[in-house]
N, C-alpha and C. Protein backbone atom coordinates (compact mmCIF):
# COMPACT_ATOMS: atom_id res chain seq x y z
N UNK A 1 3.86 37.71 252.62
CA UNK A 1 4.88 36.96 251.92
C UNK A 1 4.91 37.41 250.48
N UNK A 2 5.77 37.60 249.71
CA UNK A 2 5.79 38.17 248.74
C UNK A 2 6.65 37.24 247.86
N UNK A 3 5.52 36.61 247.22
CA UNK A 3 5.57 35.22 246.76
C UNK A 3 6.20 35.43 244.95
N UNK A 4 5.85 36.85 244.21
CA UNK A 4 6.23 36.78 242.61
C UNK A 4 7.70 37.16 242.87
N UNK A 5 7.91 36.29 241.73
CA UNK A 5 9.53 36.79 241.05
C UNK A 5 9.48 37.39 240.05
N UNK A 6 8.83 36.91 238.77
CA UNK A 6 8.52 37.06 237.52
C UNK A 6 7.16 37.28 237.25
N UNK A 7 6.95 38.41 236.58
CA UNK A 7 5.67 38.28 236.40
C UNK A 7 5.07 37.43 235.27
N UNK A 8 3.81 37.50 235.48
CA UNK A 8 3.02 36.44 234.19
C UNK A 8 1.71 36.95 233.55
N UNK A 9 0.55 35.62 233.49
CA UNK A 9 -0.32 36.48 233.44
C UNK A 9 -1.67 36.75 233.96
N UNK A 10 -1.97 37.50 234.61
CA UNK A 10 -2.85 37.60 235.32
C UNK A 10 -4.43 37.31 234.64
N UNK A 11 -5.57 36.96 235.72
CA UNK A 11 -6.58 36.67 235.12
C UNK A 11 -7.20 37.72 236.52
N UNK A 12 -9.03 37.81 236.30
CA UNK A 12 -9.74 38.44 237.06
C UNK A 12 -11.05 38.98 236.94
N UNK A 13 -10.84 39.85 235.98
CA UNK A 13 -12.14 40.45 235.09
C UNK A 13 -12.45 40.12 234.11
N UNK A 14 -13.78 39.94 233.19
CA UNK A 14 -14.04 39.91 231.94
C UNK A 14 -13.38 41.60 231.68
N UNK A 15 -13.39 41.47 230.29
CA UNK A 15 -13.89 43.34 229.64
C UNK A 15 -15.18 44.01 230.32
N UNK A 16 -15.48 45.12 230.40
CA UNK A 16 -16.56 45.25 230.75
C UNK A 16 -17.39 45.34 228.94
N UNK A 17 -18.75 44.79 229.74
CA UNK A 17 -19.58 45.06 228.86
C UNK A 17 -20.22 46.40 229.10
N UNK A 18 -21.41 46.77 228.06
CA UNK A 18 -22.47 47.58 228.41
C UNK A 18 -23.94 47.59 228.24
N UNK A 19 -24.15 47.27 229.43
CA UNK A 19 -25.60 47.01 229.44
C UNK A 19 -26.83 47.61 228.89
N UNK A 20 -28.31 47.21 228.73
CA UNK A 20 -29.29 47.97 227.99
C UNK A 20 -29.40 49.67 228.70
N UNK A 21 -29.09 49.71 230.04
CA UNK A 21 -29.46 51.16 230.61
C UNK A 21 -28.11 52.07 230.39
N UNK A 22 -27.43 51.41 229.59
CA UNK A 22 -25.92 52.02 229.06
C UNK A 22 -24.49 52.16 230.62
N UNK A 23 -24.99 50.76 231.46
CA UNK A 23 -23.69 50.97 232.43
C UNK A 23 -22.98 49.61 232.24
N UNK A 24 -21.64 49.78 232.81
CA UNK A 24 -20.76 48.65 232.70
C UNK A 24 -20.94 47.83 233.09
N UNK A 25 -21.06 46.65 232.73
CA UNK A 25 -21.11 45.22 233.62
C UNK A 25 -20.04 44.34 233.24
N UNK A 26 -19.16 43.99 234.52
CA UNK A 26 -18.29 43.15 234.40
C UNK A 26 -18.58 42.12 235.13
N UNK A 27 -17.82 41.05 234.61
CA UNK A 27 -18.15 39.56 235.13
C UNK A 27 -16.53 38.98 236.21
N UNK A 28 -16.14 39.24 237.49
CA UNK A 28 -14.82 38.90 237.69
C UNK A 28 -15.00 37.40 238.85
N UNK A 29 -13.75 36.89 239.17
CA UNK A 29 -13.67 36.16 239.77
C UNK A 29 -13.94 36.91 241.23
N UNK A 30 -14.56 35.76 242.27
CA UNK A 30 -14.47 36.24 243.81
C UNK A 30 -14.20 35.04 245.07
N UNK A 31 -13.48 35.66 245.68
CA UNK A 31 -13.02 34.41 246.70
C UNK A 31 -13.97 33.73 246.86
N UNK A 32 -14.16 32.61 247.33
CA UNK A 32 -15.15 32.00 248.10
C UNK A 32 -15.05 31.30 249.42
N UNK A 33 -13.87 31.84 249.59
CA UNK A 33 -13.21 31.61 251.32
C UNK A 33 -12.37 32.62 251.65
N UNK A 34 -11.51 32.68 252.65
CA UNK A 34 -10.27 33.93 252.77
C UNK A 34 -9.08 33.49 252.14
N UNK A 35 -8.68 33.79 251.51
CA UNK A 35 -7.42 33.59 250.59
C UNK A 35 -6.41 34.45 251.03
N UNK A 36 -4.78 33.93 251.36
CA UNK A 36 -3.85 34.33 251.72
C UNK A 36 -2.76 34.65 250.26
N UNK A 37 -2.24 35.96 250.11
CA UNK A 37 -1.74 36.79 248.96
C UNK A 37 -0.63 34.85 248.36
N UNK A 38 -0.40 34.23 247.32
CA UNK A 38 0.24 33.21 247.11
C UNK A 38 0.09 31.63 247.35
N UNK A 39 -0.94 31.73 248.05
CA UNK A 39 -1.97 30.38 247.88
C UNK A 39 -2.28 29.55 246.46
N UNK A 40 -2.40 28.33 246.04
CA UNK A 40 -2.64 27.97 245.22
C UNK A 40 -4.18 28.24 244.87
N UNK A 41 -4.99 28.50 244.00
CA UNK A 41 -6.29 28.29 243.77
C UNK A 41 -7.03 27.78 243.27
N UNK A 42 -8.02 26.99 243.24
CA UNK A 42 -9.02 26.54 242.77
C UNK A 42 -10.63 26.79 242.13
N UNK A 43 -10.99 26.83 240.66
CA UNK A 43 -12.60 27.02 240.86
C UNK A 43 -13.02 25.91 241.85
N UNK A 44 -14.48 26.74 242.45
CA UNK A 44 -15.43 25.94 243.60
C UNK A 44 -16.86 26.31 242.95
N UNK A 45 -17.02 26.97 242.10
CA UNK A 45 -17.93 27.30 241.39
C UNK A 45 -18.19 28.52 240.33
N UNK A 46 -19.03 29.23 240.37
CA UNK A 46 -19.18 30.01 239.09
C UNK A 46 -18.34 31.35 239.44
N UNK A 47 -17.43 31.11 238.49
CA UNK A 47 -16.34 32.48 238.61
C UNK A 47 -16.04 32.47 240.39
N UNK A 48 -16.12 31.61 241.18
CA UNK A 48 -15.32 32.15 242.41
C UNK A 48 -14.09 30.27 242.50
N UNK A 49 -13.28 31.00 243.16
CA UNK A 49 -12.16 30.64 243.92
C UNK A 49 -11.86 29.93 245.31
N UNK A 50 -11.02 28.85 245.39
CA UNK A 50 -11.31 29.04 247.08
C UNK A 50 -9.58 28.54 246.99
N UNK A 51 -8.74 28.57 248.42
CA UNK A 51 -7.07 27.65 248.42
C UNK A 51 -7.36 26.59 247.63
N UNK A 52 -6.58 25.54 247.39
CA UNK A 52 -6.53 24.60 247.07
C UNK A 52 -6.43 23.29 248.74
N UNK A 53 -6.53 22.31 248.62
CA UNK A 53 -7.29 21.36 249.65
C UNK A 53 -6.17 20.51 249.36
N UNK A 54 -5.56 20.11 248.29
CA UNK A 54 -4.78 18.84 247.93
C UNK A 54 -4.58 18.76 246.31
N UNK A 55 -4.40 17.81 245.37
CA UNK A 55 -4.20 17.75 244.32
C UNK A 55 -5.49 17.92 243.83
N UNK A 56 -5.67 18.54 242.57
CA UNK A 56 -6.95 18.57 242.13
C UNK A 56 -6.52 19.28 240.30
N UNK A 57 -7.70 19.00 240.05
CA UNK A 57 -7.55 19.64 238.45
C UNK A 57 -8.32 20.14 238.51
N UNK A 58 -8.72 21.50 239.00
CA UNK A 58 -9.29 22.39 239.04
C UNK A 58 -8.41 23.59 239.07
N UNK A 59 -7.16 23.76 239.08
CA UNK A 59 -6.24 24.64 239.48
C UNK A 59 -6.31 26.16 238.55
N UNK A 60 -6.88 27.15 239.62
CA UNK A 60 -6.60 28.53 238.45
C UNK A 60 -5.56 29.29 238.83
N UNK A 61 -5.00 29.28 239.19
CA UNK A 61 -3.51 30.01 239.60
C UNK A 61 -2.92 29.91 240.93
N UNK A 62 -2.50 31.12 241.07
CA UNK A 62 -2.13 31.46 242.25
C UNK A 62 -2.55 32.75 242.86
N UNK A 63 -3.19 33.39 243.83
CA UNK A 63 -3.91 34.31 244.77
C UNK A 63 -2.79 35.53 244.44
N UNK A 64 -3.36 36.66 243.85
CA UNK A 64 -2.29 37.58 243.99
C UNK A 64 -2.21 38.41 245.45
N UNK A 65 -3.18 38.32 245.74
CA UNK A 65 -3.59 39.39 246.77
C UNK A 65 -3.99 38.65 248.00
N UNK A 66 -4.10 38.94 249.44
CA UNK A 66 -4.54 37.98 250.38
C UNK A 66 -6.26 38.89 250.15
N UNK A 67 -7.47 38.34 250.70
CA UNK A 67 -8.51 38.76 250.51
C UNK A 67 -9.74 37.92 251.53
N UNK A 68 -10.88 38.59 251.62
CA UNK A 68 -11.65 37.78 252.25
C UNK A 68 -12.53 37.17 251.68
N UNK A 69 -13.44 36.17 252.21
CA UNK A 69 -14.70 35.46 251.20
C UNK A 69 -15.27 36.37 250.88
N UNK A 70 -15.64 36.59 249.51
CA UNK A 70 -16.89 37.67 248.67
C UNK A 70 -16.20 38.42 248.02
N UNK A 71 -14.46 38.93 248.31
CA UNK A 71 -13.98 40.32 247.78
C UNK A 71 -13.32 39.39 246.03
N UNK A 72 -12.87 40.34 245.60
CA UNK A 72 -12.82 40.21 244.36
C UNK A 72 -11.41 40.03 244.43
N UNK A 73 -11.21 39.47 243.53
CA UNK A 73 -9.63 38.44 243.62
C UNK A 73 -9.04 38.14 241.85
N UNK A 74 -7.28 38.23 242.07
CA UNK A 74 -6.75 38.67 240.85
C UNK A 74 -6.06 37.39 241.29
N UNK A 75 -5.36 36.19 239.92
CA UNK A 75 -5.02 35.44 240.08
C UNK A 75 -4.00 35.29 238.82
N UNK A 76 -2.89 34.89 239.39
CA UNK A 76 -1.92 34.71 237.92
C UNK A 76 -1.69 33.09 237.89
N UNK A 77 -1.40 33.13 236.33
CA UNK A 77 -1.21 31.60 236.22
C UNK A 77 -0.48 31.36 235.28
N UNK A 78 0.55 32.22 235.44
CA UNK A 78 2.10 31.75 234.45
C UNK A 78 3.19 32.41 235.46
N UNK A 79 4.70 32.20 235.21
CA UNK A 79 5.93 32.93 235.84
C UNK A 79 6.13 32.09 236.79
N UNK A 80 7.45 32.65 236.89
CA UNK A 80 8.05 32.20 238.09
C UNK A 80 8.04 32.59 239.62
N UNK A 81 7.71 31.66 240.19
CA UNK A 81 7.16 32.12 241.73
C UNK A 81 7.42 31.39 242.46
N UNK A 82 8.30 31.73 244.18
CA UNK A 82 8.33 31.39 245.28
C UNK A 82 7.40 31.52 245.66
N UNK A 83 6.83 29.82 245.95
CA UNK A 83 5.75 29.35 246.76
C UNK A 83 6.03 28.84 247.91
N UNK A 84 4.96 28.08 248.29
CA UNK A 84 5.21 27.56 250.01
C UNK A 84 5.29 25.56 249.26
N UNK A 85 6.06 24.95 250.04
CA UNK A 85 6.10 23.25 249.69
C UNK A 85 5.15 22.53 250.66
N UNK A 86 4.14 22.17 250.39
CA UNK A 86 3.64 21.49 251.11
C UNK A 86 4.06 19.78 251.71
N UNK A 87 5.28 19.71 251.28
CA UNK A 87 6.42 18.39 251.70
C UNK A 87 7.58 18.56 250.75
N UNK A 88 8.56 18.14 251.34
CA UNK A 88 9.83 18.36 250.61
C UNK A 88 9.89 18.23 249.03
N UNK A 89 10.17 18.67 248.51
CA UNK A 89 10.21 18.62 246.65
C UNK A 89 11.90 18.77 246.38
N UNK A 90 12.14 18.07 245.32
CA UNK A 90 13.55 18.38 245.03
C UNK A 90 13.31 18.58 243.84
N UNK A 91 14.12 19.34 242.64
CA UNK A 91 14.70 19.90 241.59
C UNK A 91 14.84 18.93 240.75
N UNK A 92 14.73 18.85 239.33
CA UNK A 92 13.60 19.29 238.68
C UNK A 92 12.32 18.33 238.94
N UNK A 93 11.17 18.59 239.58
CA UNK A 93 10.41 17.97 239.67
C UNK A 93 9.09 18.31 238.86
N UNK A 94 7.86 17.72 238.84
CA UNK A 94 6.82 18.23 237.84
C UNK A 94 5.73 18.59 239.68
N UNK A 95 5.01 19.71 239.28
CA UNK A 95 4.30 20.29 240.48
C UNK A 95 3.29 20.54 240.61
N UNK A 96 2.36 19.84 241.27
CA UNK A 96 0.66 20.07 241.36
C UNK A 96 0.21 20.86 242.79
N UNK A 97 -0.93 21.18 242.79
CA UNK A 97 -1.29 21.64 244.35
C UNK A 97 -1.07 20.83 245.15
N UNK A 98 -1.36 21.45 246.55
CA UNK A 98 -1.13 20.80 247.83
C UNK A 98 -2.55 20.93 249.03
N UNK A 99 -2.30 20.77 250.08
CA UNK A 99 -3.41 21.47 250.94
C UNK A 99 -3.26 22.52 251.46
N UNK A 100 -3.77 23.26 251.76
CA UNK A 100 -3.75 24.54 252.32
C UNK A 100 -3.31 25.59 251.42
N UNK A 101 -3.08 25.63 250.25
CA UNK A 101 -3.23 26.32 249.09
C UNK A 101 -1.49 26.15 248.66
N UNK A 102 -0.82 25.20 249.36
CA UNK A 102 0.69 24.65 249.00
C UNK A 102 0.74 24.01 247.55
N UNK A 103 2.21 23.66 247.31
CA UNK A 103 2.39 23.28 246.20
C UNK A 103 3.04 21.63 246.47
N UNK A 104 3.06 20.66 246.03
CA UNK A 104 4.15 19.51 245.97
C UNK A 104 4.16 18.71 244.58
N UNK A 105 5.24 17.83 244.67
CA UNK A 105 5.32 17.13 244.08
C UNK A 105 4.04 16.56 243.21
N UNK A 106 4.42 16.45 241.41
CA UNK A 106 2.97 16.05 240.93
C UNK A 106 2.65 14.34 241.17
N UNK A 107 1.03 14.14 241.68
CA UNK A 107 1.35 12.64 242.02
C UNK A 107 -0.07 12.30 241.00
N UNK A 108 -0.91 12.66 241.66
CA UNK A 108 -2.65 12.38 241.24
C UNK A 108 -3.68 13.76 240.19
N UNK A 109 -2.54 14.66 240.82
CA UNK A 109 -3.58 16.01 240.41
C UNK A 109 -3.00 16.91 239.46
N UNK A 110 -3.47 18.14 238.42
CA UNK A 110 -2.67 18.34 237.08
C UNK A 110 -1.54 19.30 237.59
N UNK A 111 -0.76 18.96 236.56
CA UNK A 111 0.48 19.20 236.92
C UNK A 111 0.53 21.27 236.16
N UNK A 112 1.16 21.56 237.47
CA UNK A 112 0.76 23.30 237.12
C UNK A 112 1.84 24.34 237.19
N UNK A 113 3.34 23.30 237.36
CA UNK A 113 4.56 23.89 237.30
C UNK A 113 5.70 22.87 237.45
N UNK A 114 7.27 23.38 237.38
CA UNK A 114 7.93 22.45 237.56
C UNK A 114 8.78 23.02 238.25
N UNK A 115 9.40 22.62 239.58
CA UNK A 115 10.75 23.17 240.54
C UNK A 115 12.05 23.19 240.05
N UNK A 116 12.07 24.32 240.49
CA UNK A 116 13.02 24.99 240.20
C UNK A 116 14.35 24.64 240.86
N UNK A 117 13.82 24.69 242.29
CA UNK A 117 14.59 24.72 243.57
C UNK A 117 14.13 23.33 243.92
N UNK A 118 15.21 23.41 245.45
CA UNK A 118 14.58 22.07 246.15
C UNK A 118 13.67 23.06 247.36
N UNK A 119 13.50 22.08 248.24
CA UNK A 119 12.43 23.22 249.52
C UNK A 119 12.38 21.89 250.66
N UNK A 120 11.98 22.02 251.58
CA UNK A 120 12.07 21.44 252.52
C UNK A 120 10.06 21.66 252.82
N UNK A 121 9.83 20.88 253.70
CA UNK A 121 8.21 20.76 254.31
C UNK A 121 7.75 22.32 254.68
N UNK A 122 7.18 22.69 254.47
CA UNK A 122 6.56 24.77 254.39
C UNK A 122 7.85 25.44 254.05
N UNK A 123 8.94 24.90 253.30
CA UNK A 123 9.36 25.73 252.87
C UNK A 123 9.33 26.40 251.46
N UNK A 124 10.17 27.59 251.15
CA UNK A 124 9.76 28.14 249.60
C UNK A 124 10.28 27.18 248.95
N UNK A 125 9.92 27.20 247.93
CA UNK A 125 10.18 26.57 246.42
C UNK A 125 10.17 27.40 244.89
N UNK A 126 10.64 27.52 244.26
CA UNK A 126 10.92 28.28 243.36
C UNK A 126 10.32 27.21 242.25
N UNK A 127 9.19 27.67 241.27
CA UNK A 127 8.87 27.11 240.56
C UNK A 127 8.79 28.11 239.59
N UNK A 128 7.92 27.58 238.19
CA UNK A 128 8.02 27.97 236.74
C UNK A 128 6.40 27.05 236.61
N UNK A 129 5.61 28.27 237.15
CA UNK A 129 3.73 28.02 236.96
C UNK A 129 3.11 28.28 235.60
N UNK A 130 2.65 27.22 235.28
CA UNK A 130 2.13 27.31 233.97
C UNK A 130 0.63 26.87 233.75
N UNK A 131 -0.51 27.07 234.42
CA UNK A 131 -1.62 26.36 234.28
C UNK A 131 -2.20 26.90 232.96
């Protein structure tokens, strides 16, 4: 599914550093489940990721890439992007996560975009992601 419209800005890697034996060490984010390319995401712990479950304020973007638990994972968290609705949303609404790494309506959890579009239950939605 090819979820960007607009691009934004991506997160993933520190800089690399350089260590005492003079090699690079970078610090990046890594799944911590299988992540599907446009999923909402969540920290679950230190520098890793997992979908999102439901509303939560933990929200770090959105999954650029689909990937498996352990692989290393690029996440944007600005622009405009056709997502998936995890229940109907209508226009202009304010937009938090959902379960299964969906987006809906903001109710309980921080609010991480606003619709664009309307969308129907798994359908796209056109939002404006700003975490």
């Amino acid at each position: 599914k090819n979820y960007l419209i607009n691009e934004g800005n991506q997160i993933g890697y520190m800089d690399a550093a350089i260590s005492n034996d003079l090699m690079p060490v970078q610090k990046g984010l890594r799944a911590g489940a299988d992540i599907e390319k446009g999923q909402v995401v969540i920290i679950s712990g230190d520098m890793t990721v997992i979908p999102s479950d439901g509303a939560s304020k933990c929200v770090l973007g959105v999954a650029m890439f689909d990937c498996k638990a352990g692989d290393p994972i690029a996440v944007e968290c600005e622009g405009l992007m056709k997502l998936t609705a995890a229940a109907s949303i209508t226009a202009p609404a304010e937009i938090e996560a959902g379960a299964d790494g969906k987006v809906q309506k903001a109710n309980s959890g921080k609010v991480i975009g606003i619709a664009l579009s309307n969308a129907s239950a798994d359908g796209d939605v056109i939002i404006k992601l700003s975490v």
